[in-house]
N, C-alpha and C. Protein backbone atom coordinates (compact mmCIF):
# COMPACT_ATOMS: atom_id res chain seq x y z
N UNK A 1 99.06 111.08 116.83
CA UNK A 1 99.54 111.02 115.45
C UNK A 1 98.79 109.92 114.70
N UNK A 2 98.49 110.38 113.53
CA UNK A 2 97.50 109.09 112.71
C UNK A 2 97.87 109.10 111.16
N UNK A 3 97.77 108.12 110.42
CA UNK A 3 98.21 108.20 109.04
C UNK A 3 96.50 108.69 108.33
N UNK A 4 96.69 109.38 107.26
CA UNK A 4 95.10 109.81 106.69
C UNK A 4 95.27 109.19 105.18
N UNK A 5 94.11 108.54 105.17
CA UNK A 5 94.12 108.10 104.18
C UNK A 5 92.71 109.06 103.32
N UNK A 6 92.61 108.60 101.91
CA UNK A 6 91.33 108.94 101.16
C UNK A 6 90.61 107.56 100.37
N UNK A 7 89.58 107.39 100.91
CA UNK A 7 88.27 106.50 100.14
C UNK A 7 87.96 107.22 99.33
N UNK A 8 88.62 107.20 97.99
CA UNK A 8 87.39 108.09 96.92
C UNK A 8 86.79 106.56 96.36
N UNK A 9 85.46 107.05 95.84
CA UNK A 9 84.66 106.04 94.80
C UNK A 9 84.71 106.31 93.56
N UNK A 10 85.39 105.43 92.46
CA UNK A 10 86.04 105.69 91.27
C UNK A 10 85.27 104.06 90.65
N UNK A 11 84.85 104.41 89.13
CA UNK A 11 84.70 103.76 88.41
C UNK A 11 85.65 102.73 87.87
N UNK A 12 85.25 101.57 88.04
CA UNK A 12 86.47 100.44 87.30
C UNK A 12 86.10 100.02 86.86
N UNK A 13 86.97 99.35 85.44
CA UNK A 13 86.76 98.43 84.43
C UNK A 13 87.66 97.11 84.31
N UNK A 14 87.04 95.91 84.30
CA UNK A 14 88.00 94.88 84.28
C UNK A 14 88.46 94.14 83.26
N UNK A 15 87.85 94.82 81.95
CA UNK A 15 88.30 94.62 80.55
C UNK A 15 87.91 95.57 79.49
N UNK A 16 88.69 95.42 78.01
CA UNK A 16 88.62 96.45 77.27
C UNK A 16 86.78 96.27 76.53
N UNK A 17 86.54 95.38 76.88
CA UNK A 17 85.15 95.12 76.03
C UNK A 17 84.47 96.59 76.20
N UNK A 18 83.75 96.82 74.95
CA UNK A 18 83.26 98.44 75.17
C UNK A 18 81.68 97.49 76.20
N UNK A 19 81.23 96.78 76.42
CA UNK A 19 80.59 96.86 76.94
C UNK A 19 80.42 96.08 78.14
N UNK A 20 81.60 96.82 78.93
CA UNK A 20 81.82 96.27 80.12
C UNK A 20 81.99 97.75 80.77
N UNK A 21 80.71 98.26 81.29
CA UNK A 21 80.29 99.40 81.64
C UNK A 21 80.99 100.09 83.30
N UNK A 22 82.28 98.91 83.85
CA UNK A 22 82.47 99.33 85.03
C UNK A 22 81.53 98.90 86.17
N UNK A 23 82.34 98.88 87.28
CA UNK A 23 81.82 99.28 88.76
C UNK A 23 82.24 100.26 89.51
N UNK A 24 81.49 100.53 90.23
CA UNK A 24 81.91 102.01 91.66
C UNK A 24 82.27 100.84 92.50
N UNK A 25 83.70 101.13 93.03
CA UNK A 25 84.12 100.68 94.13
C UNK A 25 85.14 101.66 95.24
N UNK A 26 85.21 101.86 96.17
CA UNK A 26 85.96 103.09 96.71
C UNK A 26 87.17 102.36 96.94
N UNK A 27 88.18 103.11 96.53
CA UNK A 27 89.56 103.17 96.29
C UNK A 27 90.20 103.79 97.51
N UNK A 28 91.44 103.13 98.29
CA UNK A 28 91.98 104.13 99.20
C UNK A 28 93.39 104.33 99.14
N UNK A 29 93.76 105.42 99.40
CA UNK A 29 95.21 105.84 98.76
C UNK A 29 95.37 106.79 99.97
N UNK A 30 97.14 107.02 100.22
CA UNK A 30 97.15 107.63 101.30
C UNK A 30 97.49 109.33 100.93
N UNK A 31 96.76 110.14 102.04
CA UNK A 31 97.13 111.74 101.81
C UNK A 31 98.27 111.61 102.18
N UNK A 32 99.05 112.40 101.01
CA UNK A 32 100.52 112.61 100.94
C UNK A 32 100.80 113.94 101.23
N UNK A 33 101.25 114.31 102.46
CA UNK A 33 101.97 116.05 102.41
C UNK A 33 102.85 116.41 101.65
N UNK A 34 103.44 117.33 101.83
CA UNK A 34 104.40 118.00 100.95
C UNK A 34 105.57 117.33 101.32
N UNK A 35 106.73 116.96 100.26
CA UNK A 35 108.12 116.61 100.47
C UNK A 35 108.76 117.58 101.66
N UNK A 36 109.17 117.13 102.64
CA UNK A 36 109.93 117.48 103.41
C UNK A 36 111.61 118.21 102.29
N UNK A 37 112.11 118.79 102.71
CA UNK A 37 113.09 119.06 102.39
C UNK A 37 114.43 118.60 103.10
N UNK A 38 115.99 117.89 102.01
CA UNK A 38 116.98 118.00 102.88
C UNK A 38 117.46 118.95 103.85
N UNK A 39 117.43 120.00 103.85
CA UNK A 39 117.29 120.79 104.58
C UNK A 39 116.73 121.24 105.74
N UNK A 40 115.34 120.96 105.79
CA UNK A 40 115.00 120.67 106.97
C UNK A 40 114.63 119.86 107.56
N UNK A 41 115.22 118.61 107.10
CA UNK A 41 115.04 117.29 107.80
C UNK A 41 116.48 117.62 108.77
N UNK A 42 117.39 118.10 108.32
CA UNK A 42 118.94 118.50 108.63
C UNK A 42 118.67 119.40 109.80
N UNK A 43 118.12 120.82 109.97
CA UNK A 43 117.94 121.53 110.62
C UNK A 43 117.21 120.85 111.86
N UNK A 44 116.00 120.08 111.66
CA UNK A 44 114.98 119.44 112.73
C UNK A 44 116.13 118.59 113.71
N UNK A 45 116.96 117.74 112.68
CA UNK A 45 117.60 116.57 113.33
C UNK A 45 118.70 117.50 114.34
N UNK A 46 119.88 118.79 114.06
CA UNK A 46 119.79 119.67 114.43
C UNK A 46 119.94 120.18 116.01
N UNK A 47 118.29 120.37 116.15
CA UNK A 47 118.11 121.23 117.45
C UNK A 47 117.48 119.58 118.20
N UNK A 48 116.91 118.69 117.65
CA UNK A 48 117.13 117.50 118.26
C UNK A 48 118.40 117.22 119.05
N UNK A 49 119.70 116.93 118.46
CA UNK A 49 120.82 116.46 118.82
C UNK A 49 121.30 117.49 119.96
N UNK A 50 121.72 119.17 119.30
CA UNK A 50 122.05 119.83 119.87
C UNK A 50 123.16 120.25 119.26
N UNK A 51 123.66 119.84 118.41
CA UNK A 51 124.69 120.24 117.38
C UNK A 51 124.19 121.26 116.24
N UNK A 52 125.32 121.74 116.29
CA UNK A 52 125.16 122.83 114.54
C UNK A 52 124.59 122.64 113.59
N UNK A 53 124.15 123.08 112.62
CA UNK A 53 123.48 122.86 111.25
C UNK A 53 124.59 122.31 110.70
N UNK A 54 126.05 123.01 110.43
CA UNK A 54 127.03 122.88 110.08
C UNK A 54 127.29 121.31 109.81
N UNK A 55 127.22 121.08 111.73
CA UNK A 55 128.01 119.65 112.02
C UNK A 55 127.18 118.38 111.28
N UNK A 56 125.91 118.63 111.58
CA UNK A 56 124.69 117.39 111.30
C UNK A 56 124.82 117.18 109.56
N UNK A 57 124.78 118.66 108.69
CA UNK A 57 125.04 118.24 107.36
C UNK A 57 126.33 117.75 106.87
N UNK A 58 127.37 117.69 107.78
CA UNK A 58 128.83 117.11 106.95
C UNK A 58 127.86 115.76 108.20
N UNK A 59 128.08 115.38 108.94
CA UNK A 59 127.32 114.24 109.35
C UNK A 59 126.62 113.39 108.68
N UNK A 60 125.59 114.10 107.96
CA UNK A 60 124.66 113.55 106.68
C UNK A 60 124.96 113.19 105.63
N UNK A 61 125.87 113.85 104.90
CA UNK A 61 126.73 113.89 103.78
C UNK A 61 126.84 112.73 103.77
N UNK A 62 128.30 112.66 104.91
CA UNK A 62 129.29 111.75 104.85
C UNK A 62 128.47 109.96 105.18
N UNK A 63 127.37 110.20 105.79
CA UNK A 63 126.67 108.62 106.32
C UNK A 63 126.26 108.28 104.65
N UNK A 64 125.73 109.44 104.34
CA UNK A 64 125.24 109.18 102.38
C UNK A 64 126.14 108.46 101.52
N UNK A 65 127.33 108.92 102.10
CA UNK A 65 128.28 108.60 100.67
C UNK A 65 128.93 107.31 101.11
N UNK A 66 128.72 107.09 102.42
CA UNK A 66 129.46 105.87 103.20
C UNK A 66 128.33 104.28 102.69
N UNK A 67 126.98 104.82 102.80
CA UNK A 67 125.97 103.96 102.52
C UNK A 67 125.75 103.68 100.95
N UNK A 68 126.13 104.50 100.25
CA UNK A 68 125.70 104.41 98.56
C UNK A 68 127.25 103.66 98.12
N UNK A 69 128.58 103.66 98.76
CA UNK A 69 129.60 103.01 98.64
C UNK A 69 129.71 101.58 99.60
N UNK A 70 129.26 101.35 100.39
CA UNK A 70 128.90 100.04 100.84
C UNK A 70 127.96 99.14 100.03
N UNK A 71 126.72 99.68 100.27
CA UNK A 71 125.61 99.18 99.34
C UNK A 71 125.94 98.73 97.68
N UNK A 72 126.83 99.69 97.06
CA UNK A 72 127.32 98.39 95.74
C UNK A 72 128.22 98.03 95.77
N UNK A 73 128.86 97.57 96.81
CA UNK A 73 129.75 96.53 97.10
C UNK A 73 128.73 95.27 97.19
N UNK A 74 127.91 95.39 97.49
CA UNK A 74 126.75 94.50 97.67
C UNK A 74 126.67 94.20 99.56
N UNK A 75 126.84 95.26 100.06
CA UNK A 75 126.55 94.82 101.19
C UNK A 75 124.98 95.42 101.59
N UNK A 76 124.25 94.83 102.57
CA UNK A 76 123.28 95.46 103.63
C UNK A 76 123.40 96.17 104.79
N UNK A 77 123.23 97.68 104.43
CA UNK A 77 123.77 98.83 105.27
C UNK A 77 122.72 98.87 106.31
N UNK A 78 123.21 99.29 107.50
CA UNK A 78 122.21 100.10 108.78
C UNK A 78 122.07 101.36 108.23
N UNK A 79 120.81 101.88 108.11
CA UNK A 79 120.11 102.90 108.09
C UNK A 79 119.95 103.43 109.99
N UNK A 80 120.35 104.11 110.29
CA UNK A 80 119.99 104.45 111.77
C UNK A 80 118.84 104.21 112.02
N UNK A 81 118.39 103.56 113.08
CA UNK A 81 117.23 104.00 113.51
C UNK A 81 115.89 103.12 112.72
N UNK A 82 116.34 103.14 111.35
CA UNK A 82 115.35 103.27 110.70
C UNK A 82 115.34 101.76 109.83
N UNK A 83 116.61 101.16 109.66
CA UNK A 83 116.73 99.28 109.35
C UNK A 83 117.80 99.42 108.19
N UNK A 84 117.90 98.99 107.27
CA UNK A 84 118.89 98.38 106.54
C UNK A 84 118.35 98.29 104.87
N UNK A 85 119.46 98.98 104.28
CA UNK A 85 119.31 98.80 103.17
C UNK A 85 120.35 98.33 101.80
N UNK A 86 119.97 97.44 101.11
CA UNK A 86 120.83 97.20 100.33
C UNK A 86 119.85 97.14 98.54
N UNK A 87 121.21 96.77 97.54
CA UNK A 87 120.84 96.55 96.38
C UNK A 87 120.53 95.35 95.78
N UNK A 88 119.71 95.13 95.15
CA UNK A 88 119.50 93.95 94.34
C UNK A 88 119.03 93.68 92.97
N UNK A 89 118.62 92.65 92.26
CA UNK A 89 117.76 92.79 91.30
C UNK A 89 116.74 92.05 90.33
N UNK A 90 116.18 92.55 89.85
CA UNK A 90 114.99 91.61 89.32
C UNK A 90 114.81 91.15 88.15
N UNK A 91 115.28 89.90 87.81
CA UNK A 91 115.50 89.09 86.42
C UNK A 91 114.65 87.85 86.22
N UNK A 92 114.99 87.77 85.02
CA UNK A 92 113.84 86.34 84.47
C UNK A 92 114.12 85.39 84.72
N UNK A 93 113.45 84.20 85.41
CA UNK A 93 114.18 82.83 85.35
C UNK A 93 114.30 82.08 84.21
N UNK A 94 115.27 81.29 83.96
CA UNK A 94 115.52 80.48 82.95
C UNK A 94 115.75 78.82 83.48
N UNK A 95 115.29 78.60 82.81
CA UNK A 95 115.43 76.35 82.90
C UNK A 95 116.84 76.06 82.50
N UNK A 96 117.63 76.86 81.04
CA UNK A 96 119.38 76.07 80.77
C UNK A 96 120.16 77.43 81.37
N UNK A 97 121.66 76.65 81.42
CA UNK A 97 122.09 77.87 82.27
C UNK A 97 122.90 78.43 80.97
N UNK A 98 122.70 77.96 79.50
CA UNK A 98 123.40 78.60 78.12
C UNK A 98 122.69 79.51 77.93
N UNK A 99 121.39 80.03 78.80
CA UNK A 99 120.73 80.89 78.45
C UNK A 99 120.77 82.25 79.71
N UNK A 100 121.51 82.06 80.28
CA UNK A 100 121.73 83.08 81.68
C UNK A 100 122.62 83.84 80.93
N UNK A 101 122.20 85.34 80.83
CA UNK A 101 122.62 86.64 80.64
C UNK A 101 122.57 87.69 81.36
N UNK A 102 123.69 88.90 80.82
CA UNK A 102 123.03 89.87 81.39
C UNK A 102 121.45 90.75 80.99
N UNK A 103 121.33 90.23 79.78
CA UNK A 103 119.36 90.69 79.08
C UNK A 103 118.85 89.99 80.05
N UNK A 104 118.99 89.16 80.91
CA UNK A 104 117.90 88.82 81.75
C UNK A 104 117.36 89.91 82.89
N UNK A 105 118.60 90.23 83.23
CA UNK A 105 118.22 91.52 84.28
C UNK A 105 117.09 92.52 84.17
N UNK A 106 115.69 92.56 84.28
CA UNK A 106 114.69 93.62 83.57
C UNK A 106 115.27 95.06 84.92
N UNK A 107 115.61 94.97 85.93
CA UNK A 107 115.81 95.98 86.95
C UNK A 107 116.67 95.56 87.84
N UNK A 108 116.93 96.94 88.06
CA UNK A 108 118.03 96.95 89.27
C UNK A 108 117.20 97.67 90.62
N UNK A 109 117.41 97.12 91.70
CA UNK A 109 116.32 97.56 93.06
C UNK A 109 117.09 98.00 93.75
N UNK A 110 116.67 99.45 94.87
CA UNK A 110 117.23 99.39 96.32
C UNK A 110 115.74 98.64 96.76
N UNK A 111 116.35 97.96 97.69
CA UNK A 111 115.40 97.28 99.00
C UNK A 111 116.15 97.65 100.19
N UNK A 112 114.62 97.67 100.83
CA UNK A 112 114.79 98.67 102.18
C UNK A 112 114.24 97.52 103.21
N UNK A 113 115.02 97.33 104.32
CA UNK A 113 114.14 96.03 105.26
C UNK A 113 113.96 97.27 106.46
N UNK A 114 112.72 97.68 106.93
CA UNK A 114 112.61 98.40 108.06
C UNK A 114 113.08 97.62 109.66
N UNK A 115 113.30 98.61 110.73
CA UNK A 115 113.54 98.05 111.90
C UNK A 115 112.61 97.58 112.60
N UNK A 116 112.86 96.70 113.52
CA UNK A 116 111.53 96.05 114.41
C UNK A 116 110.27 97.15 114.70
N UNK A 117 111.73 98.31 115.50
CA UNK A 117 110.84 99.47 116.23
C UNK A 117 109.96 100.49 115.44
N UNK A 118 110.51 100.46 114.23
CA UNK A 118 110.00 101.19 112.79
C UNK A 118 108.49 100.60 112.75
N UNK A 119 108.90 99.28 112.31
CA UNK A 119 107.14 98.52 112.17
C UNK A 119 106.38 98.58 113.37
N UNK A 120 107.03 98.72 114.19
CA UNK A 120 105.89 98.25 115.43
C UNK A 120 105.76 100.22 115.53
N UNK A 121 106.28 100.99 115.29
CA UNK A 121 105.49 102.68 115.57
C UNK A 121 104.77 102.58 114.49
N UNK A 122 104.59 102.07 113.14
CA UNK A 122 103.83 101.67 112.09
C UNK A 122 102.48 101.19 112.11
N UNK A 123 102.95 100.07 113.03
CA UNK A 123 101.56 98.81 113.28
C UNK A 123 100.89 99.75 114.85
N UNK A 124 101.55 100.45 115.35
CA UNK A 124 100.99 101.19 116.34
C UNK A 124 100.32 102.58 116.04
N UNK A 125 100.27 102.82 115.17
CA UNK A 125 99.98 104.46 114.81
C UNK A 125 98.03 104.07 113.77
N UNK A 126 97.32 105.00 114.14
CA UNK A 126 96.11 104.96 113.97
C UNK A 126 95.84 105.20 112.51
N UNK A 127 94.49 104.60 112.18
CA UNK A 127 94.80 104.96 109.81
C UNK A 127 92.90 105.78 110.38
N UNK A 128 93.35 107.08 109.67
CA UNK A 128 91.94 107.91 110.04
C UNK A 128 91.25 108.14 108.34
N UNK A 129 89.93 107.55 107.75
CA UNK A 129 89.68 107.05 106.75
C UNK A 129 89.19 108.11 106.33
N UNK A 130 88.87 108.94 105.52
CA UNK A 130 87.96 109.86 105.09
C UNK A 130 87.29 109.23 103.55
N UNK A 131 86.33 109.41 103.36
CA UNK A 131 85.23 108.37 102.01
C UNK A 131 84.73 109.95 101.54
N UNK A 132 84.73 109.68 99.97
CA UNK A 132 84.87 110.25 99.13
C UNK A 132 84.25 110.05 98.27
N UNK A 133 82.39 110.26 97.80
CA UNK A 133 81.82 109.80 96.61
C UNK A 133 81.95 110.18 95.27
N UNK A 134 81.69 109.72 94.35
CA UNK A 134 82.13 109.69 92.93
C UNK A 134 81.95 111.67 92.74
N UNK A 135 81.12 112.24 93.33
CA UNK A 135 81.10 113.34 92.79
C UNK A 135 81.84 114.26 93.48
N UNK A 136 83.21 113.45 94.49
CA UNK A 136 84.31 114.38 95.47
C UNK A 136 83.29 115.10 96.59
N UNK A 137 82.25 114.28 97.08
CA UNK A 137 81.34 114.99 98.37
C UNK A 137 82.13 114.29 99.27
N UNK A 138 82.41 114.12 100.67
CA UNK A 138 82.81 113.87 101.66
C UNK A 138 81.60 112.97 102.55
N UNK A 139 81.60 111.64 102.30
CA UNK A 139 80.31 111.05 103.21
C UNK A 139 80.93 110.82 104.24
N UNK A 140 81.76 110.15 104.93
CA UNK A 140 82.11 109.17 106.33
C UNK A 140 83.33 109.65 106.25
N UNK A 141 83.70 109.52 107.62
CA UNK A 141 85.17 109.11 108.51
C UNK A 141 84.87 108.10 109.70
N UNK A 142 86.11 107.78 109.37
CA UNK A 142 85.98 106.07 110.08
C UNK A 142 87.59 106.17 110.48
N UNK A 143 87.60 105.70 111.46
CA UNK A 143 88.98 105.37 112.14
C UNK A 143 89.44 103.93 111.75
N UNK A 144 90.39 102.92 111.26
CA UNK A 144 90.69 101.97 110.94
C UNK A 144 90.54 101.20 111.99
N UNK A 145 90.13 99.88 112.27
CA UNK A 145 90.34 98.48 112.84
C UNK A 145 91.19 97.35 112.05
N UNK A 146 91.87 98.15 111.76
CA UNK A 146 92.76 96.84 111.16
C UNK A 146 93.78 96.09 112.24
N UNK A 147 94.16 95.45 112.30
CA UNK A 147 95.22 94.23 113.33
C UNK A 147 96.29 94.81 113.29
N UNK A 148 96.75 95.92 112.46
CA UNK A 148 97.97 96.84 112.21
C UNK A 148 99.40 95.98 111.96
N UNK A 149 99.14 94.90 110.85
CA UNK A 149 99.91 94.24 110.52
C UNK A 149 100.49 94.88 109.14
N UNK A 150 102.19 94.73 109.64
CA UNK A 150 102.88 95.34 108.79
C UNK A 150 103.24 94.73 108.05
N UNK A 151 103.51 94.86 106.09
CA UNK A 151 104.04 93.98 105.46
C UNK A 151 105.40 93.62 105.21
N UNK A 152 105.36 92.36 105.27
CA UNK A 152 106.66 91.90 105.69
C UNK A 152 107.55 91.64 104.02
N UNK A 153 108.31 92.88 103.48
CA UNK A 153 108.60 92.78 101.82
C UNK A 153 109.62 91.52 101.82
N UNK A 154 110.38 91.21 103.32
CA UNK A 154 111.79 90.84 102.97
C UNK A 154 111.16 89.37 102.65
N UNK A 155 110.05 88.92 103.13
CA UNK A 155 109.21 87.98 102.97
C UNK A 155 108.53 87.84 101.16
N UNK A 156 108.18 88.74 100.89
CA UNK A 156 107.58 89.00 99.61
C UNK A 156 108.34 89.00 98.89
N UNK A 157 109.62 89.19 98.61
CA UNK A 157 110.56 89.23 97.69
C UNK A 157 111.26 87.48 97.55
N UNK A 158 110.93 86.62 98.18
CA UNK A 158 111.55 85.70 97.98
C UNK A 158 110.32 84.46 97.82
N UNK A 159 109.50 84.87 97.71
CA UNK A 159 108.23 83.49 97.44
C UNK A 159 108.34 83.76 95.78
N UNK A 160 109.13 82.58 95.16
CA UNK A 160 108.91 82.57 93.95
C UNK A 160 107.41 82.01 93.43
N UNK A 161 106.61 82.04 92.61
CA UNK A 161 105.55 81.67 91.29
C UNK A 161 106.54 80.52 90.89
N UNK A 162 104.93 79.70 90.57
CA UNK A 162 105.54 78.24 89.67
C UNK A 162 106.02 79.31 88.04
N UNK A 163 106.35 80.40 87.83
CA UNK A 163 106.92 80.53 86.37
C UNK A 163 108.64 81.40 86.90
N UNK A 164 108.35 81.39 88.06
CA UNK A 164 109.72 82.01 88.54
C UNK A 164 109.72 83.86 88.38
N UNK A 165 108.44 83.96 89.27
CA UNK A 165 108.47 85.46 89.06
C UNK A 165 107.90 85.51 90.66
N UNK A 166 107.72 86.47 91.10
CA UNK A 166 107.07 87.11 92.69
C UNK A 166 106.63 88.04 92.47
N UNK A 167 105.90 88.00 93.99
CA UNK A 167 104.52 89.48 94.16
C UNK A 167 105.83 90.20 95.04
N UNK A 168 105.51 91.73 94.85
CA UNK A 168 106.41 92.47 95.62
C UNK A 168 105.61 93.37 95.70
N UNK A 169 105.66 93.91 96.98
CA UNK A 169 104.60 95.19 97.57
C UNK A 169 103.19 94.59 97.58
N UNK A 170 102.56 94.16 98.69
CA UNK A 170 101.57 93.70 98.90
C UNK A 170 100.50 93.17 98.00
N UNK A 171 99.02 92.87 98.65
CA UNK A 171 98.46 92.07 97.75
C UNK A 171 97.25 92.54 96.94
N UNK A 172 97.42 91.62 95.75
CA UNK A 172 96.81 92.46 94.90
C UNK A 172 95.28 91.87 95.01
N UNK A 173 94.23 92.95 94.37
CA UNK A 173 93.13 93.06 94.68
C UNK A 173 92.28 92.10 94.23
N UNK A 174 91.11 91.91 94.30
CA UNK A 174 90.28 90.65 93.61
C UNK A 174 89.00 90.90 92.88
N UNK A 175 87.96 90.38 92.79
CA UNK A 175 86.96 90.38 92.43
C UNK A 175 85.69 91.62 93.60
N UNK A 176 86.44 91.42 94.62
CA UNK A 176 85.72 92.33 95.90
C UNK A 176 86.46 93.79 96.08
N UNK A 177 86.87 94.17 94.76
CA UNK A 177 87.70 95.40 94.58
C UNK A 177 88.58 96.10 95.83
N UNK A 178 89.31 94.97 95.82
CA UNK A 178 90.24 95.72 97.02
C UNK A 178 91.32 96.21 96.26
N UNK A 179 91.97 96.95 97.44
CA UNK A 179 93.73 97.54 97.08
C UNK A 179 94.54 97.68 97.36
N UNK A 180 95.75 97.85 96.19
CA UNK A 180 96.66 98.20 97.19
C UNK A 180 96.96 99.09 97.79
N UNK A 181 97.16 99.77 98.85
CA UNK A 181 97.18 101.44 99.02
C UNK A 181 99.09 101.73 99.08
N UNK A 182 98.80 102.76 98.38
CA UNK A 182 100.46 102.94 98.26
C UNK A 182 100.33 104.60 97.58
N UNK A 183 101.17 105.42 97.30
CA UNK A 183 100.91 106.64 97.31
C UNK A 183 100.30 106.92 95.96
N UNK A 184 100.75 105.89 94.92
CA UNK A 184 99.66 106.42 93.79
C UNK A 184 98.12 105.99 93.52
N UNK A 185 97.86 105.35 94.84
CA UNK A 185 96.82 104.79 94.52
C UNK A 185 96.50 103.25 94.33
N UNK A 186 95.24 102.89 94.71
CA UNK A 186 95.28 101.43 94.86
C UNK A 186 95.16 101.07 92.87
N UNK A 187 95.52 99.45 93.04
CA UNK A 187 95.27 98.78 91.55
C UNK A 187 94.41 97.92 91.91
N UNK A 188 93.23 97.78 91.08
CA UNK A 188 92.05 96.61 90.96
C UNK A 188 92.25 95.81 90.48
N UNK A 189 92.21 94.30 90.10
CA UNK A 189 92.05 93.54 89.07
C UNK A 189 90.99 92.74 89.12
N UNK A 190 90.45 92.03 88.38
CA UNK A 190 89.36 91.07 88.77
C UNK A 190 89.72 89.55 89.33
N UNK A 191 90.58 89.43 88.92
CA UNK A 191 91.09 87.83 88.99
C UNK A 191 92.30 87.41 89.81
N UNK A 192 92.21 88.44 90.87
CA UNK A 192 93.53 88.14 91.78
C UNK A 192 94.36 88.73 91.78
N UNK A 193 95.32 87.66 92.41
CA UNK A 193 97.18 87.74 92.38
C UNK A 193 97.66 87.84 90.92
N UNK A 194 99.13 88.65 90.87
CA UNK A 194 99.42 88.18 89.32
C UNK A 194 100.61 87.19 89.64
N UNK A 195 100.63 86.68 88.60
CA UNK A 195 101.91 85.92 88.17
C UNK A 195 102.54 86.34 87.35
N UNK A 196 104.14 86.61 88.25
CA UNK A 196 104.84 87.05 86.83
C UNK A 196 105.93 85.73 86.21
N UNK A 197 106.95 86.86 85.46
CA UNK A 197 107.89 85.58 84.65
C UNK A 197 109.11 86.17 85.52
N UNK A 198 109.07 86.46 86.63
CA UNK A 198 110.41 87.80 86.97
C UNK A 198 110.85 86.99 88.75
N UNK A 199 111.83 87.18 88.51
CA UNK A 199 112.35 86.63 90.05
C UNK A 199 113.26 87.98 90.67
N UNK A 200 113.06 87.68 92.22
CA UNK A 200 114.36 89.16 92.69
C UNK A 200 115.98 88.50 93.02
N UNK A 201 116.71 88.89 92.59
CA UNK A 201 117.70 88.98 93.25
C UNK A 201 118.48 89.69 93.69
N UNK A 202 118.69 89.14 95.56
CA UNK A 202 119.28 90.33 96.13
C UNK A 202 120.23 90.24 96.06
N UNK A 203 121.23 91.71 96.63
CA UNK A 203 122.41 91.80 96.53
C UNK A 203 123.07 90.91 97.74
N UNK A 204 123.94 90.33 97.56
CA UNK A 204 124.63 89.55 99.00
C UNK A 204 125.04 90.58 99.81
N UNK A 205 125.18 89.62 101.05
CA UNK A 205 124.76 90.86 102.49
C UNK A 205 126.12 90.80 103.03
C-alpha cells in the first residue's frame, strides 16, 4: 500500500507587479480517489466484524450522535481506532480584557488528534511521486525518502506568534518553492512562515 502523490510543474508568482514574470517550480499535491461512501464504509466494516448491515449502521448512527453530543459539551471524544476528537476555536488576541468579545471569535474548529498507531501506519506507508511537466507530460517516478515524520497539529495549534496568532497545518513554503501538500494543493510564498493576528482555542477536554 503507498500514498500517490502528483509533482506537476506550475508557474508562480510572488507578487502582483506585472513584471514579475513567475517561476516553474513543481508543486505536489496528493491523488485523491473517489469519496468512499457512508454506505460502504458501513457494509466493508460489516463483513469485517461479522455482523449485519442492519446492526453496524444503528452501531454507526448511534457512536455519531454520541460523539457530536459529547464533543459540544466541550469534551475530547475517542474516535475508535482512529484518536480523538474535539471542538475548539480560533480568535484574535487582545492586550485589555474590556476588549474580549464574542467578535473576536473569527472560527469555530473540529480538531482531530490522531492515534499513536494511526501515525505510525502513516509514517510507515510508502509516498510513490509521479512529476508532471508544465505541458501535463509525465517525466519521473520516484518513490519518497522522507524520515516519514508525521505532523504533530496538537503541537501546531498551540505555538503562539509574537502577535498572538499560529501556524496550523504544516509548514509553509519559502523562497526554494516548497509546499504544503494537502488535497488542494501545495501554497508558495516567497518569504516564509506567516504570521498571523489569530490564536486557537481549544475546547476543554
Amino acid at each position: 500500500m503507498a500514498l500517490k502523490v502528483k509533482a506537476v510543474e506550475r508557474l508562480l508568482k510572488f507578487t502582483n507587479d506585472e513584471n514579475d514574470h513567475g517561476v516553474y517550480r513543481y508543486v505536489m499535491k496528493p491523488e485523491m480517489y473517489s469519496t468512499l461512501s457512508q454506505a460502504k464504509v458501513i457494509k466493508e466494516a460489516a463483513l469485517r466484524s461479522g455482523v449485519s448491515q442492519g446492526v453496524m449502521k444503528a452501531c454507526w448512527d448511534a457512536a455519531g450522535e454520541v460523539i457530536k453530543a459529547w464533543a459540544t459539551e466541550g469534551h475530547s471524544v475517542a474516535l475508535p481506532g482512529l484518536g480523538t476528537m474535539r471542538f475548539g476555536l480560533r480568535s484574535k488576541a487582545v492586550e485589555d480584557v474590556n476588549k474580549v468579545k464574542a467578535g473576536l471569535i473569527t472560527s469555530r474548529r473540529i480538531i482531530f488528534t490522531p492515534s499513536v498507531d494511526l501515525k505510525d501506519e502513516l509514517a510507515n506507508t510508502a509516498v510513490q511521486i509521479t512529476c508532471y511537466d508544465r505541458d501535463g507530460k509525465e517525466v519521473k517516478r520516484v518513490t519518497s525518502s522522507d524520515d516519514g515524520t508525521v505532523e504533530d497539529t496538537e503541537q501546531e495549534n498551540t505555538n503562539s506568534t509574537e502577535n498572538g496568532g499560529s501556524q496550523n497545518g504544516g509548514s509553509n513554503s519559502g523562497e526554494n518553492g516548497g509546499t504544503n501538500t494537502g488535497e488542494n494543493g501545495g501554497n508558495t510564498g516567497d518569504n516564509g512562515g506567516d504570521t498571523g493576528g489569530e490564536s486557537d482555542t481549544p475546547g476543554e477536554d
